[in-house]
N, C-alpha and C. Protein backbone atom coordinates (compact mmCIF):
# COMPACT_ATOMS: atom_id res chain seq x y z
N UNK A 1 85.43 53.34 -34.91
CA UNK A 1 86.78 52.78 -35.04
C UNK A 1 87.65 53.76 -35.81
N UNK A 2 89.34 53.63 -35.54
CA UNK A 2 89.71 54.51 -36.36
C UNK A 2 90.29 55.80 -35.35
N UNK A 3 91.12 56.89 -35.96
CA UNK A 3 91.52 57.76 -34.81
C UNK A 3 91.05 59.15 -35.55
N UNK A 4 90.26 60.05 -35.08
CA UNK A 4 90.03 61.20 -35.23
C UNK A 4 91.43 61.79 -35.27
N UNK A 5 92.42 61.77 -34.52
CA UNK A 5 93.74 62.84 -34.99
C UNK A 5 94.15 62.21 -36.86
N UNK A 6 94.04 60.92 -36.75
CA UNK A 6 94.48 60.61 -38.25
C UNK A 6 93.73 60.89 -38.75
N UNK A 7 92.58 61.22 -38.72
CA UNK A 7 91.88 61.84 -39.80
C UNK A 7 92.44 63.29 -40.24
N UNK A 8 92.73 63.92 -38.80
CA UNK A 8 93.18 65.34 -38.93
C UNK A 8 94.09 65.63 -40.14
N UNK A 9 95.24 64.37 -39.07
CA UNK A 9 96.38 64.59 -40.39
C UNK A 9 96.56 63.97 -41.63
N UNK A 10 95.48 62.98 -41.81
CA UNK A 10 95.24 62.93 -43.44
C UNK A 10 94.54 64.46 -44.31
N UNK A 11 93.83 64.90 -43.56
CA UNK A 11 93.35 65.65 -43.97
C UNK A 11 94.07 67.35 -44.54
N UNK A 12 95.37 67.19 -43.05
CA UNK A 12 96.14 68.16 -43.32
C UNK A 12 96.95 68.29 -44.52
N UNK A 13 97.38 66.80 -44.68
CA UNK A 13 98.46 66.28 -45.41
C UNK A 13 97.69 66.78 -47.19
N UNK A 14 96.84 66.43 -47.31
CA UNK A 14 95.87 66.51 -48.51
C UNK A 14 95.91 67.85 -48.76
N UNK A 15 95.65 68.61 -47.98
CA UNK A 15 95.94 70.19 -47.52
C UNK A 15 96.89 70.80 -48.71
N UNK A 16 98.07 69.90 -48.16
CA UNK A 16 99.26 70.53 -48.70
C UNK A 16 99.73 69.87 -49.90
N UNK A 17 99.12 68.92 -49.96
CA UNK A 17 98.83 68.64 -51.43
C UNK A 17 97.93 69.15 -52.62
N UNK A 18 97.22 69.90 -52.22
CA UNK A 18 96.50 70.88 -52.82
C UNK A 18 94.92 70.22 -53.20
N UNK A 19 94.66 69.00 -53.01
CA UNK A 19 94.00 67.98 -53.01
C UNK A 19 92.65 68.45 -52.24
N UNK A 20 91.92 68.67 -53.39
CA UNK A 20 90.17 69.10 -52.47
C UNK A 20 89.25 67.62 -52.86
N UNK A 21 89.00 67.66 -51.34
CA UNK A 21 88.05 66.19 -50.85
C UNK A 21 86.49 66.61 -50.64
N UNK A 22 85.61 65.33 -50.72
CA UNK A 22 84.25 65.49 -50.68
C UNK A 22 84.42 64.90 -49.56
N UNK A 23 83.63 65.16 -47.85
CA UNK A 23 83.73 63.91 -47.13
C UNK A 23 82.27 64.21 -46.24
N UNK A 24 81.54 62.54 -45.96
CA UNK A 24 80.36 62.06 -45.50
C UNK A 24 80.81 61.64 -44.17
N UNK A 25 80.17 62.14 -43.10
CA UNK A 25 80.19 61.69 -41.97
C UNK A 25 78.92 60.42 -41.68
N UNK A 26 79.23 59.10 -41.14
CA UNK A 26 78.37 58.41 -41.03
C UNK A 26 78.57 57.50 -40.03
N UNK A 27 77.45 56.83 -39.70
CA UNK A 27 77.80 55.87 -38.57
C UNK A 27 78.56 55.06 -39.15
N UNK A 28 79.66 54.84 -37.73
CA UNK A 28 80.28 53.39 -37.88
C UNK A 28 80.07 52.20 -39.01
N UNK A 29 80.70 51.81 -39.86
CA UNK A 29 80.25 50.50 -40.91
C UNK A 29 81.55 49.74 -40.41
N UNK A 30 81.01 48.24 -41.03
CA UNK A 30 82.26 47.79 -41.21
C UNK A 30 82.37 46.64 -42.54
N UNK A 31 81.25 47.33 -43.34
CA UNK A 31 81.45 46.47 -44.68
C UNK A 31 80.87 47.35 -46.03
N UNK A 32 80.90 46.82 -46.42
CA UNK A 32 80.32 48.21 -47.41
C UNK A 32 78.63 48.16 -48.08
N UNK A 33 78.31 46.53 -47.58
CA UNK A 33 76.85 46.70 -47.48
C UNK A 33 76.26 47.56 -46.82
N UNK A 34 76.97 47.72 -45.27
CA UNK A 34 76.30 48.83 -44.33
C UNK A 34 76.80 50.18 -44.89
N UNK A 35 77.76 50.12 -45.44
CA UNK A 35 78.13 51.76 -45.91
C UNK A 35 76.80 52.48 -47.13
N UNK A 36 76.58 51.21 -48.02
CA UNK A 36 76.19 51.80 -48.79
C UNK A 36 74.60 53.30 -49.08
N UNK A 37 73.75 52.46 -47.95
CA UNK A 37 72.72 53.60 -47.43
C UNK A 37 73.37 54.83 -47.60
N UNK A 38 74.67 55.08 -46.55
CA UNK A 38 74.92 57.02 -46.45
C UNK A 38 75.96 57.26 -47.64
N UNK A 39 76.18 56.41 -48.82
CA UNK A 39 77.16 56.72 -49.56
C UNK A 39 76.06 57.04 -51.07
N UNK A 40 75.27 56.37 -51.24
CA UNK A 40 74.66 56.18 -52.25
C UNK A 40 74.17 57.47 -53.76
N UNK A 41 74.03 58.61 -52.49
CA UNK A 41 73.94 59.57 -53.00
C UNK A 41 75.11 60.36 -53.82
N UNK A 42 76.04 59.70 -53.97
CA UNK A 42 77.43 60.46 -54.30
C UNK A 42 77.89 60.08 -55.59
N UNK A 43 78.54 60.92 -55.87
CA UNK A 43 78.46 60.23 -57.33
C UNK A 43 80.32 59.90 -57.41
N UNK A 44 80.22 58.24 -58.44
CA UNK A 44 81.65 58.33 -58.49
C UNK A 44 81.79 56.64 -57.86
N UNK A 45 82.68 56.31 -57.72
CA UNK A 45 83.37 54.54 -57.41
C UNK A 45 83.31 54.76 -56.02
N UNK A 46 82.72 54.17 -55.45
CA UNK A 46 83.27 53.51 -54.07
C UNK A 46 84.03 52.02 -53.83
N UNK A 47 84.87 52.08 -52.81
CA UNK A 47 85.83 50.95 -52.99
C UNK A 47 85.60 50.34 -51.77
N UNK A 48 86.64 49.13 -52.14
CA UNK A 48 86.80 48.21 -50.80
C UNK A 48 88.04 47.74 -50.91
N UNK A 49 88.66 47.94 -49.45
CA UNK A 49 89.97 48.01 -49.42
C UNK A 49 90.13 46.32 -48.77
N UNK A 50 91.43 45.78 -49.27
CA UNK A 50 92.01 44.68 -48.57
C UNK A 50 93.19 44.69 -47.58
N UNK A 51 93.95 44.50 -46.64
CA UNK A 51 94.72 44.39 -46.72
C UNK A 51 95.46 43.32 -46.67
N UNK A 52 96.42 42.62 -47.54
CA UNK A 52 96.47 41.13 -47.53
C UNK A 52 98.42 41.29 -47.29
N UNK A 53 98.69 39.83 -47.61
CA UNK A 53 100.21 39.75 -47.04
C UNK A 53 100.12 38.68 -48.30
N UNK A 54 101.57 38.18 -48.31
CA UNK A 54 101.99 37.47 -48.90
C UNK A 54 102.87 36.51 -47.86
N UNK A 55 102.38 34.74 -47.76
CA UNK A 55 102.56 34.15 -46.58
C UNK A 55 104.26 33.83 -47.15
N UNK A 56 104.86 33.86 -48.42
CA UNK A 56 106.41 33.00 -48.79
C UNK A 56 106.70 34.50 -48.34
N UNK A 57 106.78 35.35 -49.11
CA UNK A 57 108.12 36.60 -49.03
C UNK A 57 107.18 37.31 -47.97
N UNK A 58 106.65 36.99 -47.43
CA UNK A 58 106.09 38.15 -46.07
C UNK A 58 105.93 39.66 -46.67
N UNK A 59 105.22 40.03 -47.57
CA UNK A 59 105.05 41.17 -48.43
C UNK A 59 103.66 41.73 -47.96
N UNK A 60 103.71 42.37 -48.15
CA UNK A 60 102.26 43.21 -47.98
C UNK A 60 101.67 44.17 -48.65
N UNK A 61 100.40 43.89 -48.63
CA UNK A 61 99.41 44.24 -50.05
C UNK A 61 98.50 45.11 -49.71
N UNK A 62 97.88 46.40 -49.82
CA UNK A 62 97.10 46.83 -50.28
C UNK A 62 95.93 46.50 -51.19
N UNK A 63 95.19 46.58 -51.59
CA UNK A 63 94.30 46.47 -52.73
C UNK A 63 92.96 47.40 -52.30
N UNK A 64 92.87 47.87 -53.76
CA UNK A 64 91.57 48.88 -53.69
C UNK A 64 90.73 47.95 -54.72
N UNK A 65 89.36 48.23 -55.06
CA UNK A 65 88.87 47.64 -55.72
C UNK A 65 87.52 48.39 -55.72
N UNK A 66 87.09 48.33 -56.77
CA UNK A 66 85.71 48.87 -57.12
C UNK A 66 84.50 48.26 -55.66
N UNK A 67 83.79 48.59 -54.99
CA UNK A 67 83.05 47.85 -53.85
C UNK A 67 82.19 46.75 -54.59
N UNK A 68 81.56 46.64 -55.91
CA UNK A 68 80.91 45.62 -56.32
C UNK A 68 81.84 44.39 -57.39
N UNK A 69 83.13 44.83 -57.43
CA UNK A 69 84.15 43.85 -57.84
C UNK A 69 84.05 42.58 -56.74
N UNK A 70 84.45 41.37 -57.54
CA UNK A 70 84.50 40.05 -56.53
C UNK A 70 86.05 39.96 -57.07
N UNK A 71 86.79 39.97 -56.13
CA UNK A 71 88.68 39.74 -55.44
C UNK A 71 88.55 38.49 -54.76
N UNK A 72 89.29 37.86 -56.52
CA UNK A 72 89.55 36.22 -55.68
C UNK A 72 91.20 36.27 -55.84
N UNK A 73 91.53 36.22 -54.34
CA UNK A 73 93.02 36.02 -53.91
C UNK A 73 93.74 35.25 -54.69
N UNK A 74 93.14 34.50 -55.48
CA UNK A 74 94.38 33.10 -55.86
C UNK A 74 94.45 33.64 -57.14
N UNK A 75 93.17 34.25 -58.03
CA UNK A 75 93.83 35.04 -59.17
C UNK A 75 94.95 35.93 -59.41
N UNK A 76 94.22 37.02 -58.26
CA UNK A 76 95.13 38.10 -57.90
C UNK A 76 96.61 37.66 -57.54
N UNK A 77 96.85 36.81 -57.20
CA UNK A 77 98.20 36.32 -56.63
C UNK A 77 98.75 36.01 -57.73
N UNK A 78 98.03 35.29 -58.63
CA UNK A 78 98.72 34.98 -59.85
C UNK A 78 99.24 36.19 -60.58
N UNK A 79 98.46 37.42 -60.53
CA UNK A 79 98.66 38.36 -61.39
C UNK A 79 99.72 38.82 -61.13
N UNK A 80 99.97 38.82 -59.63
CA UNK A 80 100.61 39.89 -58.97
C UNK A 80 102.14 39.21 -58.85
N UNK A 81 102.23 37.92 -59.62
CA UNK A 81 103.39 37.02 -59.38
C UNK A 81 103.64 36.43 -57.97
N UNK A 82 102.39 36.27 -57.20
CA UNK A 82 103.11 35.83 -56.30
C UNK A 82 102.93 33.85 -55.87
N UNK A 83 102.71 33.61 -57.20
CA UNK A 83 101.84 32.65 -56.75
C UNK A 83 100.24 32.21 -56.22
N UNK A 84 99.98 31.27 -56.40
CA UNK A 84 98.45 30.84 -56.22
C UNK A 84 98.91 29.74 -54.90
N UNK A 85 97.48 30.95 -53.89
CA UNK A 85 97.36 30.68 -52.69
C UNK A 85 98.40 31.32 -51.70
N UNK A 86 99.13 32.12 -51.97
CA UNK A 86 100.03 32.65 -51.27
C UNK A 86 99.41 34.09 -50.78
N UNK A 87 98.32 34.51 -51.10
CA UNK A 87 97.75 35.99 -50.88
C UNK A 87 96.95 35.50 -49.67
N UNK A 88 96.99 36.31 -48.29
CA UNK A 88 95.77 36.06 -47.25
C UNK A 88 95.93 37.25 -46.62
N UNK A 89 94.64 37.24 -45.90
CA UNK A 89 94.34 38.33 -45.04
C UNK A 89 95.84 39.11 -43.77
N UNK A 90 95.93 40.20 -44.19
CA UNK A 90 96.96 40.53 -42.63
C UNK A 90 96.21 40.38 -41.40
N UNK A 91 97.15 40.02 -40.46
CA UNK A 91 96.43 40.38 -38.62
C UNK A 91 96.32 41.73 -39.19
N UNK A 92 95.36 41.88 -37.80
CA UNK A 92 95.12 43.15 -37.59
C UNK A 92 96.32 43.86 -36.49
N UNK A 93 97.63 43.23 -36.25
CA UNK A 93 97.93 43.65 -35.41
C UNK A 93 99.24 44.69 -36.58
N UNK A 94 98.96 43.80 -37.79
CA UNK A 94 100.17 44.19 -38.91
C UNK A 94 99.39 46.02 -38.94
N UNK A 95 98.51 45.06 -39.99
CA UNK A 95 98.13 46.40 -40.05
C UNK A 95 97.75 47.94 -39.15
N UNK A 96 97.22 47.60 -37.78
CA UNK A 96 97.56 48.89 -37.06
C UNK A 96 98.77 49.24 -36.88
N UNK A 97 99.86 48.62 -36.75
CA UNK A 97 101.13 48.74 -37.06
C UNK A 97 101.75 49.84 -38.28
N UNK A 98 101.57 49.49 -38.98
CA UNK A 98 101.51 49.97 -40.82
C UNK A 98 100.98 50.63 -41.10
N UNK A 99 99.49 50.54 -40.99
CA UNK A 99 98.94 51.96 -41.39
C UNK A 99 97.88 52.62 -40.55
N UNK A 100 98.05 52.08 -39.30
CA UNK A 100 97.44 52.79 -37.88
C UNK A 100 96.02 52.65 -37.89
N UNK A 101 95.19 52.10 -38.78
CA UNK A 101 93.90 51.59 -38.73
C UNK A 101 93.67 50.02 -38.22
N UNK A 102 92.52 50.05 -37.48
CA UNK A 102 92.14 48.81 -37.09
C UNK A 102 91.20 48.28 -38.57
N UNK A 103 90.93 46.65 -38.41
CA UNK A 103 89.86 45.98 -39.45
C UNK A 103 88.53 46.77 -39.82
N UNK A 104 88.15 46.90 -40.76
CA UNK A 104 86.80 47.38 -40.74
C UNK A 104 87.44 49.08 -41.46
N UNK A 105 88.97 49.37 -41.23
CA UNK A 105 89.27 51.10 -41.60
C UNK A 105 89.93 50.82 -42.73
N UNK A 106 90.01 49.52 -43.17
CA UNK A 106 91.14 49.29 -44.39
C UNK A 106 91.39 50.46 -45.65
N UNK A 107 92.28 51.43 -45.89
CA UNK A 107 91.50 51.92 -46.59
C UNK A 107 93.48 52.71 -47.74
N UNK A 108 93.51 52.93 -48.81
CA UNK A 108 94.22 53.61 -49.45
C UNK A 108 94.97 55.11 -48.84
N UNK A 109 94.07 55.51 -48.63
CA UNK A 109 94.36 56.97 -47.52
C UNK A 109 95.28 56.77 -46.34
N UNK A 110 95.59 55.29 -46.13
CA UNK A 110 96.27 55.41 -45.16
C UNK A 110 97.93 54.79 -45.64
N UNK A 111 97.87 55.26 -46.55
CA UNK A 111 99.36 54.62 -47.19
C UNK A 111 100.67 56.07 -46.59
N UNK A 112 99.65 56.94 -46.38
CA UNK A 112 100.78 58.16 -45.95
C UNK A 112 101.36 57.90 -44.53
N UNK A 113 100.69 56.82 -43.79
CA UNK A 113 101.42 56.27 -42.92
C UNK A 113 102.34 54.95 -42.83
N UNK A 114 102.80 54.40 -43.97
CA UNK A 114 103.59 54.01 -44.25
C UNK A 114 104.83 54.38 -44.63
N UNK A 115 105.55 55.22 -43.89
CA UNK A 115 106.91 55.73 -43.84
C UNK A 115 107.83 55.00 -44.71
N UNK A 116 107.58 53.59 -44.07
CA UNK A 116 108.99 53.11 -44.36
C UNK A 116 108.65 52.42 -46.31
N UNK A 117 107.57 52.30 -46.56
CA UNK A 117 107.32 52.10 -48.02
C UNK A 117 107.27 50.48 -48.09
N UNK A 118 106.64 49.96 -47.00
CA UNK A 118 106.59 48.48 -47.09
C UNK A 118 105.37 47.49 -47.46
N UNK A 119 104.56 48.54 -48.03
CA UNK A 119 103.34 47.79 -48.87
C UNK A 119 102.94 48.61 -50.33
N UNK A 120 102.84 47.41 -51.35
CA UNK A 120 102.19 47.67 -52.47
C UNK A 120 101.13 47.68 -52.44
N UNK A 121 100.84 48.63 -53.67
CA UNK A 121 99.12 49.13 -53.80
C UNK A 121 98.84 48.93 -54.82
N UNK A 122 97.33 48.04 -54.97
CA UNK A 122 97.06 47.50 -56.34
C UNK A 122 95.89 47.98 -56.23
N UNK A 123 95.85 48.98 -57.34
CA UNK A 123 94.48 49.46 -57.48
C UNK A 123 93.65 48.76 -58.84
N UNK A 124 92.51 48.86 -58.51
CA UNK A 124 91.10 48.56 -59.30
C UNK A 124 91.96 49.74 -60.77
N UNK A 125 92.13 49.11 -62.04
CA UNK A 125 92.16 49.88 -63.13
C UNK A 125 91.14 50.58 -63.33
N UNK A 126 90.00 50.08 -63.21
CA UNK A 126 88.53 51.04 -63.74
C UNK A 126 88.55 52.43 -62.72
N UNK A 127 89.29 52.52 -61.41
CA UNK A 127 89.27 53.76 -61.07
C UNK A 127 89.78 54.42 -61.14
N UNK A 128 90.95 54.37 -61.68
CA UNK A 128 91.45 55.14 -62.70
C UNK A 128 90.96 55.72 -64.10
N UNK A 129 90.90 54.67 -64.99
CA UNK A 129 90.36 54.74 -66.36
C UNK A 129 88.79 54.64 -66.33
N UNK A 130 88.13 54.60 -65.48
CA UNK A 130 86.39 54.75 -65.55
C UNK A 130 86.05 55.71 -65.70
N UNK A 131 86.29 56.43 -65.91
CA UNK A 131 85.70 57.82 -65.97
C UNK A 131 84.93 58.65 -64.51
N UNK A 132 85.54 57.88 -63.47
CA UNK A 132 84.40 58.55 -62.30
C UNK A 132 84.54 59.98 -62.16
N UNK A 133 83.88 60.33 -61.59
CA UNK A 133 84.05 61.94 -61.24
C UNK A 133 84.79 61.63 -59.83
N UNK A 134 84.41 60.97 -58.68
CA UNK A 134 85.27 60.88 -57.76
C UNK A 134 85.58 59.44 -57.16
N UNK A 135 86.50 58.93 -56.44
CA UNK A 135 86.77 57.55 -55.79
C UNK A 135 86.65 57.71 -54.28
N UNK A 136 86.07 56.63 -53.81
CA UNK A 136 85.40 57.36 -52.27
C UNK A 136 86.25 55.88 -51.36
N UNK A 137 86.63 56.49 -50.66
CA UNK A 137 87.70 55.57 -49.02
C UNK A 137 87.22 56.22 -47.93
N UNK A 138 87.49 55.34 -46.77
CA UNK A 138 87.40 55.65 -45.97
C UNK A 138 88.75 56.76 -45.03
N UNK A 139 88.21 57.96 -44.35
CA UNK A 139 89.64 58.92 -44.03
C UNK A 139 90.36 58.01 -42.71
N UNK A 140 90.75 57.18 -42.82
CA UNK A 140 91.12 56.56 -41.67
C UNK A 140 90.54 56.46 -40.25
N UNK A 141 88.89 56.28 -40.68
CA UNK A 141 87.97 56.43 -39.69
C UNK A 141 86.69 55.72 -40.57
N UNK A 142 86.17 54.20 -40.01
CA UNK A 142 84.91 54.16 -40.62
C UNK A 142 83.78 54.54 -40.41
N UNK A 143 83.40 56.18 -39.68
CA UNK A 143 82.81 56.59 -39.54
C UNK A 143 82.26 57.96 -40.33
N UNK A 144 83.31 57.68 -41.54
CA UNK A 144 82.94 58.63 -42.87
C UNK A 144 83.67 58.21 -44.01
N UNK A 145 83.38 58.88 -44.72
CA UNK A 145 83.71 58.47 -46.37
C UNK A 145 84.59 59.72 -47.23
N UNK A 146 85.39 59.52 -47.89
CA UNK A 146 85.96 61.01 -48.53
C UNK A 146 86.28 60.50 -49.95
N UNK A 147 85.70 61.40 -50.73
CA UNK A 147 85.65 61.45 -52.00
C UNK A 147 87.23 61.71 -52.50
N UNK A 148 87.82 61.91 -53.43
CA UNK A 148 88.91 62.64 -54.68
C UNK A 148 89.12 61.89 -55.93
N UNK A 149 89.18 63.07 -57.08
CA UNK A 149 89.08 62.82 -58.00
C UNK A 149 90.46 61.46 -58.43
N UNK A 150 90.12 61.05 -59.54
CA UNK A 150 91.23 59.94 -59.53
C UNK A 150 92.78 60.20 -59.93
N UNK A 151 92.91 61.64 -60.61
CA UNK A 151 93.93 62.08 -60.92
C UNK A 151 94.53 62.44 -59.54
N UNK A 152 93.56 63.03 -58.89
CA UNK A 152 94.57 63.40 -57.19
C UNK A 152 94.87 61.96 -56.27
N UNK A 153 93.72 61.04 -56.33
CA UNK A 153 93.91 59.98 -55.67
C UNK A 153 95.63 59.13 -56.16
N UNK A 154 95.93 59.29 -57.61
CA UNK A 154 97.18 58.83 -57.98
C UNK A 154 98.04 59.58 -57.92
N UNK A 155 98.30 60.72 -57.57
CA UNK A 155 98.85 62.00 -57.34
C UNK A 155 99.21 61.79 -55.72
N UNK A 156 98.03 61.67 -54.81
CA UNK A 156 97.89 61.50 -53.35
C UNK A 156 99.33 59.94 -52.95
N UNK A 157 98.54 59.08 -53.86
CA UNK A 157 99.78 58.00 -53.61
C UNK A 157 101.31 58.14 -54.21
N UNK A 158 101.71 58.59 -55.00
CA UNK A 158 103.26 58.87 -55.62
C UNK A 158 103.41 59.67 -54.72
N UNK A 159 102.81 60.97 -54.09
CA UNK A 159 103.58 61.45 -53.16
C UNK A 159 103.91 60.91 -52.11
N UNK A 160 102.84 59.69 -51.47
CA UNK A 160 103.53 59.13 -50.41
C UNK A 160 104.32 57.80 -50.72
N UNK A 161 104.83 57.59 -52.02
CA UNK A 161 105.54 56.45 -52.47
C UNK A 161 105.07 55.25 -52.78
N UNK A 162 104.02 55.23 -53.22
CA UNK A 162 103.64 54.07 -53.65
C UNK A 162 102.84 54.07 -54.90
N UNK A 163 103.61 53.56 -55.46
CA UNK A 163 103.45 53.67 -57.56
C UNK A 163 102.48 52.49 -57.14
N UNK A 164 101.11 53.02 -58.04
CA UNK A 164 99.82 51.65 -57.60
C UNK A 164 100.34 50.69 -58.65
N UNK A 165 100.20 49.57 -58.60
CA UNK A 165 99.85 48.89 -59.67
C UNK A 165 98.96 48.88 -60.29
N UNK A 166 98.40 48.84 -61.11
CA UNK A 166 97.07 48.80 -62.00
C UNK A 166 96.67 47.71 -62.19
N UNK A 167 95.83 47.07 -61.87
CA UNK A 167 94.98 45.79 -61.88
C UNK A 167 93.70 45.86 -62.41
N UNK A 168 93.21 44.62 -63.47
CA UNK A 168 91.67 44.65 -63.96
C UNK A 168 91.19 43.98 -62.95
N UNK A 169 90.11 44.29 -62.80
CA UNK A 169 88.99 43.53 -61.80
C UNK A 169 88.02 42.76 -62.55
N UNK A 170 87.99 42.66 -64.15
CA UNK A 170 86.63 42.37 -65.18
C UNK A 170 86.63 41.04 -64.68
């Protein structure tokens, strides 16, 4: 799943951001139980991406999160001001739309295809402030994994416009 040219041009894009990536080629996953076998060896946070909406203001959410964090929507909604029970899953038709990945590719990396700047990104605080050596997403293909450090990963998003929010996951 996922488009090999977007990988290209995530990859290009990173390029010119000066941004050096670790990346695992692996079979197809589409959860991160199955990811975890070809990831395990790596050192550093692996995540799990959401992409959710907001059903009153029709908003749309991002979220990264540590992969062994539990993301309960109705907290998060609270945090995020939007109300409790107002956070749910996007179609998948939003999101290939938005950020050109199908279900199963959810992933941060693909915020550089959001042109128009119409989703917030709430990242896991600990991947930032954890000390990892690297934070691992999928390149807009769940058929591999790509590492960057967390200073470039927040670096990677301000350049494509989207100031993360910082969220605890404890």
């Amino acid at each position: 799943m996922g488009s090999p040219g977007l990988r290209s041009e995530l990859e290009e894009y990173l390029k010119q951001l000066n941004i050096e990536t670790v990346c695992v080629d692996h079979p197809e996953v589409f959860t991160v139980e199955e990811m975890m076998p070809h990831v395990q060896h790596l050192k550093g946070a692996v995540t799990k991406n959401l992409f959710l909406k907001d059903k009153k203001k029709k908003g749309l959410w991002l979220v990264s999160a540590r992969h062994d964090r539990q993301v309960n929507l109705n907290d998060l909604a609270k945090k995020l001001g939007v109300g409790s029970g107002n956070l749910r899953f996007a179609e998948e038709s939003v999101m290939l739309e938005k950020l050109k990945v199908a279900q199963g590719c959810a992933t941060a990396l693909a915020l550089f295809c959001d042109q128009e700047k119409s989703i917030k990104c709430v990242l896991d605080s600990d991947l930032v402030t954890g000390g990892h050596e690297r934070v691992y997403f999928h390149p807009m293909t769940n058929a591999a994994t790509m590492g960057l450090t967390p200073d470039d990963l927040l670096r990677f998003l301000r350049e494509t416009g989207h100031e993360p929010i910082l969220q605890s996951f404890d």
